[in-house]
N, C-alpha and C. Protein backbone atom coordinates (compact mmCIF):
# COMPACT_ATOMS: atom_id res chain seq x y z
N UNK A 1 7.95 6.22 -15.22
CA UNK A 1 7.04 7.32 -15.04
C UNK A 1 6.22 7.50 -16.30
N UNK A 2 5.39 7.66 -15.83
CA UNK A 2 3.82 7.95 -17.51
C UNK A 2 3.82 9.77 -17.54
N UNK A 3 4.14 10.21 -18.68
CA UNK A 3 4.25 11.33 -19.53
C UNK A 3 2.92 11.25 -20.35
N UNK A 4 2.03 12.29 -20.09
CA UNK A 4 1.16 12.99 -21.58
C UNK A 4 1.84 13.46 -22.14
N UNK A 5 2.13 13.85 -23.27
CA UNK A 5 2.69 14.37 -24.14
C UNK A 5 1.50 15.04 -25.17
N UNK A 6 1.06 15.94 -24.74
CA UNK A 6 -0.11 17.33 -25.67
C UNK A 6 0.82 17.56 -26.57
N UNK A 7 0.10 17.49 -28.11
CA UNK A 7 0.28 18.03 -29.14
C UNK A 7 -0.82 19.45 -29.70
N UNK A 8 0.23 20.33 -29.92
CA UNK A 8 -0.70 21.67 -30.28
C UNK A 8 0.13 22.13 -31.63
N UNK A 9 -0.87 22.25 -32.65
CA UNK A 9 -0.48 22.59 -34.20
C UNK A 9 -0.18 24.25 -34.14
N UNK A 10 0.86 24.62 -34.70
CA UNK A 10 1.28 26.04 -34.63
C UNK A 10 0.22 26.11 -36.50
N UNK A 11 -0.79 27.43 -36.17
CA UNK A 11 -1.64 27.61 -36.76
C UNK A 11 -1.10 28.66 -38.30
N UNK A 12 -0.05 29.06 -37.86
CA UNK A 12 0.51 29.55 -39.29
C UNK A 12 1.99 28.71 -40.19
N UNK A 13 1.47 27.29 -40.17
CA UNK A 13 2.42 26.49 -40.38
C UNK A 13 0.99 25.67 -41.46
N UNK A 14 1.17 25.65 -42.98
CA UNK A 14 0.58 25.12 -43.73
C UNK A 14 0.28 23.62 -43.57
N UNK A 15 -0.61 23.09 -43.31
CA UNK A 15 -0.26 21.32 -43.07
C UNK A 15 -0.77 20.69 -44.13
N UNK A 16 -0.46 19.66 -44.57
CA UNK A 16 -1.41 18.58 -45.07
C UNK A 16 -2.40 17.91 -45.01
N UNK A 17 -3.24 17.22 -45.83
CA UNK A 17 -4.49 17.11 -45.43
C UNK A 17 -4.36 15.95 -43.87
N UNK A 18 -3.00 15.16 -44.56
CA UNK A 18 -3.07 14.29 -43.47
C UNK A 18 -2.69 14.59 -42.06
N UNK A 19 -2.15 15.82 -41.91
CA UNK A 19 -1.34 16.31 -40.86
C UNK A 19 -2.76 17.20 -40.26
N UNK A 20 -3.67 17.70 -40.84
CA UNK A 20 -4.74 18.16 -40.22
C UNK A 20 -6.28 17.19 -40.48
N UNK A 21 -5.87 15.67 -40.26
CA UNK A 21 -6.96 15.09 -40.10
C UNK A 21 -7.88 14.78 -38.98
N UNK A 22 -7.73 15.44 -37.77
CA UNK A 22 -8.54 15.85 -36.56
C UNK A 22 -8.87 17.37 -36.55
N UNK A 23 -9.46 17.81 -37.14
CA UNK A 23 -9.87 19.41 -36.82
C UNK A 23 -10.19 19.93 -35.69
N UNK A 24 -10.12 20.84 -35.07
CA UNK A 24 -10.92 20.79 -33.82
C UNK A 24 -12.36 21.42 -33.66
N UNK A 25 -12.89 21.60 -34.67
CA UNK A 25 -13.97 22.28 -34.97
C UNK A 25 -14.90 20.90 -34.99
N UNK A 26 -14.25 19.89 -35.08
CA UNK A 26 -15.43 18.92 -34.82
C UNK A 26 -14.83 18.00 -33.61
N UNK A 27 -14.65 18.80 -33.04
CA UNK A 27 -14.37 18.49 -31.65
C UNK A 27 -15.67 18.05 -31.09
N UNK A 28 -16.56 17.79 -29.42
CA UNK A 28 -17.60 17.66 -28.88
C UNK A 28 -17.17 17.98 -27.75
N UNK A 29 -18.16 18.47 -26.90
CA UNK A 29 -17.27 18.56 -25.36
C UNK A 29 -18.68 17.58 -24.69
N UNK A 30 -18.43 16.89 -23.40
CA UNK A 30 -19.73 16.45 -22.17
C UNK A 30 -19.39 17.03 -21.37
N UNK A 31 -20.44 17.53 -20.13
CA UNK A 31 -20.42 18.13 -19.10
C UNK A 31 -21.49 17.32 -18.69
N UNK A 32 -21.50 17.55 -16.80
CA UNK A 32 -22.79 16.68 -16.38
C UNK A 32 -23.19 17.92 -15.31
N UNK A 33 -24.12 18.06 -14.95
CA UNK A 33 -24.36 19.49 -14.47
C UNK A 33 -26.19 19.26 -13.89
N UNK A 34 -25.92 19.12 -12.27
CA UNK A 34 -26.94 18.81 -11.98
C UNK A 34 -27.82 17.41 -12.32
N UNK A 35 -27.00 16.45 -12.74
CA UNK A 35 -27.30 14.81 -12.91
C UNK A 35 -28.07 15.33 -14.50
N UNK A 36 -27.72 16.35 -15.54
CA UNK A 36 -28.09 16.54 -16.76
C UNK A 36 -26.84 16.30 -17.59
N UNK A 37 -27.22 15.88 -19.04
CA UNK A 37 -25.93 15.68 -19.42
C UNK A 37 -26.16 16.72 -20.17
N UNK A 38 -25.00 17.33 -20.57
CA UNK A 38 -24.87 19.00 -21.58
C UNK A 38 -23.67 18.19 -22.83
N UNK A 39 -24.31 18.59 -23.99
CA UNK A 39 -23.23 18.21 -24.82
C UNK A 39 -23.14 19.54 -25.78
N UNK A 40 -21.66 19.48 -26.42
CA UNK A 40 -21.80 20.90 -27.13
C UNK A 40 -20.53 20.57 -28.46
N UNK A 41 -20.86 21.53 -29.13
CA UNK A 41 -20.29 20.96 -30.64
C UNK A 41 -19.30 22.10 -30.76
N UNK A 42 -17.84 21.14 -30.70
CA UNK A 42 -16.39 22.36 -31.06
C UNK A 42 -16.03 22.15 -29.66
N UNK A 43 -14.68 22.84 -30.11
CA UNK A 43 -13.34 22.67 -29.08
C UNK A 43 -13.89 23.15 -27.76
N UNK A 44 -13.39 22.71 -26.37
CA UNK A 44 -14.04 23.78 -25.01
C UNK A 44 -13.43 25.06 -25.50
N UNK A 45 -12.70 25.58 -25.85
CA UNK A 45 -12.16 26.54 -25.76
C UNK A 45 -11.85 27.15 -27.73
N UNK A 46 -11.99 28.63 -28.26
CA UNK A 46 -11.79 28.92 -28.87
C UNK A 46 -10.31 29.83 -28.91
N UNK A 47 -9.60 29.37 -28.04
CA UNK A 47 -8.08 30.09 -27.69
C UNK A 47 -7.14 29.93 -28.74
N UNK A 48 -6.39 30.22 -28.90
CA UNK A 48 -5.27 30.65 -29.78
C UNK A 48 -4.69 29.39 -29.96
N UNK A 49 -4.32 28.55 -28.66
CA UNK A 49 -3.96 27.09 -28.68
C UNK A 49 -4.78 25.91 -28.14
N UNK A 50 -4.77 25.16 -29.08
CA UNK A 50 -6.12 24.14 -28.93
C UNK A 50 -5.26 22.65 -28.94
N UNK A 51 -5.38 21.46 -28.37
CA UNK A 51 -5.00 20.49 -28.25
C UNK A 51 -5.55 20.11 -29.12
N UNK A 52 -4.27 19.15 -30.27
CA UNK A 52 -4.99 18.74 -31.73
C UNK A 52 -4.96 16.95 -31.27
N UNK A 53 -4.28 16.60 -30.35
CA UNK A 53 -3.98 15.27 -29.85
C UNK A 53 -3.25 15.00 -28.33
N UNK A 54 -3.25 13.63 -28.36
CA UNK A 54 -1.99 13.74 -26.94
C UNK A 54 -1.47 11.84 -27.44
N UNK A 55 -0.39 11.95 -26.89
CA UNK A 55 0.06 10.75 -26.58
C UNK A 55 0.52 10.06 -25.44
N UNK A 56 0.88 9.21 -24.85
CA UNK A 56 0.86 8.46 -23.43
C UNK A 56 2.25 7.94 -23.36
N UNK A 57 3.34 8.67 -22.71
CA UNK A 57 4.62 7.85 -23.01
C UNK A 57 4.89 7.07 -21.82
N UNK A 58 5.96 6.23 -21.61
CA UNK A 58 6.07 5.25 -20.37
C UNK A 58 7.54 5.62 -20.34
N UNK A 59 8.37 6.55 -19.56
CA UNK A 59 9.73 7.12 -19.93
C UNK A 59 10.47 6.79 -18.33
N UNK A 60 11.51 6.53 -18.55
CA UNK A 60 12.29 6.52 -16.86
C UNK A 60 11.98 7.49 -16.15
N UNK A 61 12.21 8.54 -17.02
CA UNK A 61 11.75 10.18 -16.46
C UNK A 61 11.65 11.11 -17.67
N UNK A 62 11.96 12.27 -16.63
CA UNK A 62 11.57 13.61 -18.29
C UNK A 62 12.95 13.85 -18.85
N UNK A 63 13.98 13.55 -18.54
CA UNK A 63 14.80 13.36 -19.83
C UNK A 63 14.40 12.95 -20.56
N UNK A 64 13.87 11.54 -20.41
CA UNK A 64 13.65 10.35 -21.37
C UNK A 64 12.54 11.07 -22.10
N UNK A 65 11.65 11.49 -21.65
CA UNK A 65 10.28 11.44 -22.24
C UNK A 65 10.59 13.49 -23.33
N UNK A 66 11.66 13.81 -23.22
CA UNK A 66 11.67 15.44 -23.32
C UNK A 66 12.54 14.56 -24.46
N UNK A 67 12.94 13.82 -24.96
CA UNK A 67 14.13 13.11 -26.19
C UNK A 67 13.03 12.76 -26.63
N UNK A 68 12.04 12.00 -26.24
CA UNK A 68 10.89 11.33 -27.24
C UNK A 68 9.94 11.88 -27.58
N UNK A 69 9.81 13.17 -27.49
CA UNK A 69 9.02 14.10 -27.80
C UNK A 69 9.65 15.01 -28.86
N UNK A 70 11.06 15.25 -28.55
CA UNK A 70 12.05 15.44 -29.80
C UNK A 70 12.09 15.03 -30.94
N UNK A 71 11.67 13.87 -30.70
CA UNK A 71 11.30 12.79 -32.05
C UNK A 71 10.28 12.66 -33.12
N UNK A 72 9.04 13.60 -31.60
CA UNK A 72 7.85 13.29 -32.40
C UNK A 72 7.65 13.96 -33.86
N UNK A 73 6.63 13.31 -34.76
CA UNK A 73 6.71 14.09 -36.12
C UNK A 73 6.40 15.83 -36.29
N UNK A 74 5.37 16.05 -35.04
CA UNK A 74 4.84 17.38 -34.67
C UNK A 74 5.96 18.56 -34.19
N UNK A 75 6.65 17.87 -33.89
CA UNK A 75 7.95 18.82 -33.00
C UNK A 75 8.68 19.86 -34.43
N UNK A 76 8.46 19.88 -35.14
CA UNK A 76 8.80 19.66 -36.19
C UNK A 76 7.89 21.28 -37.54
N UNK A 77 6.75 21.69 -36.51
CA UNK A 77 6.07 22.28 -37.32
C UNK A 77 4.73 23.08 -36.18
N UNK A 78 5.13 22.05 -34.85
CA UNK A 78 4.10 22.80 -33.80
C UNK A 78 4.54 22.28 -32.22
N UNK A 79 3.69 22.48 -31.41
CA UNK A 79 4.32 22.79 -29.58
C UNK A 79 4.09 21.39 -29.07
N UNK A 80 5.06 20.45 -28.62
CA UNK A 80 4.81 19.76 -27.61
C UNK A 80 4.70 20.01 -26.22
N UNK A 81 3.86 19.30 -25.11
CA UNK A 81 3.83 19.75 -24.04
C UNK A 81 3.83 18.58 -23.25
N UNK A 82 4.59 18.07 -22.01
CA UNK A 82 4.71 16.86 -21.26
C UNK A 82 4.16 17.34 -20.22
N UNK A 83 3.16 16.20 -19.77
CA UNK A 83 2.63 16.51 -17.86
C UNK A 83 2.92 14.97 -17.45
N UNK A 84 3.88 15.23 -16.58
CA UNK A 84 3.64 13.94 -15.47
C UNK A 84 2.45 13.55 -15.25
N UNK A 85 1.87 11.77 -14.92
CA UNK A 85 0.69 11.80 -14.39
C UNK A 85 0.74 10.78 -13.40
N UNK A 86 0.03 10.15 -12.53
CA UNK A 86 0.26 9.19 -11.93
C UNK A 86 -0.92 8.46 -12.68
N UNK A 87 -0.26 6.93 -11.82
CA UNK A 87 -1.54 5.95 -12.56
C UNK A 87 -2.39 5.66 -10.81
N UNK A 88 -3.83 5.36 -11.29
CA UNK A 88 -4.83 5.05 -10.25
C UNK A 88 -4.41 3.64 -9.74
């Protein structure tokens, strides 16, 4: 089974430069809207929790994939989040 695994930085947890080298302030978003393309600068969302990354696991299941997320370095200082996905 294929696991996302969303990483979200808990925002009163000091990081390093290397631990905050995706900001989300230079995020971009696309939209297509009426065969126009819309582009816009920063996160879609200015919410409290912002997706700083994700990763793609390949796990038997969510045991498996809820241990390897345990692991991750982020678990550690901010929120992991797993979604099942299917593949096309």
């Amino acid at each position: 089974m294929r696991y996302l695994l969303f990483i979200y930085p808990d925002k009163s947890v000091d990081l390093t430069a290397e631990q905050r080298a995706e900001p989300a302030s230079e995020a971009a978003t696309v939209r297509v809207r009426h065969g126009e393309v819309q582009i816009g600068h920063g996160p879609v969302s200015e919410a409290e929790h912002q997706i700083s990354g994700f990763n793609m696991l390949d796990c038997a299941d969510l045991d498996e994939a809820l241990e390897v997320a345990a692991k991750h370095p982020v678990a550690a200082f901010g929120t992991l989040e797993l979604r099942r996905f299917a593949e096309a």
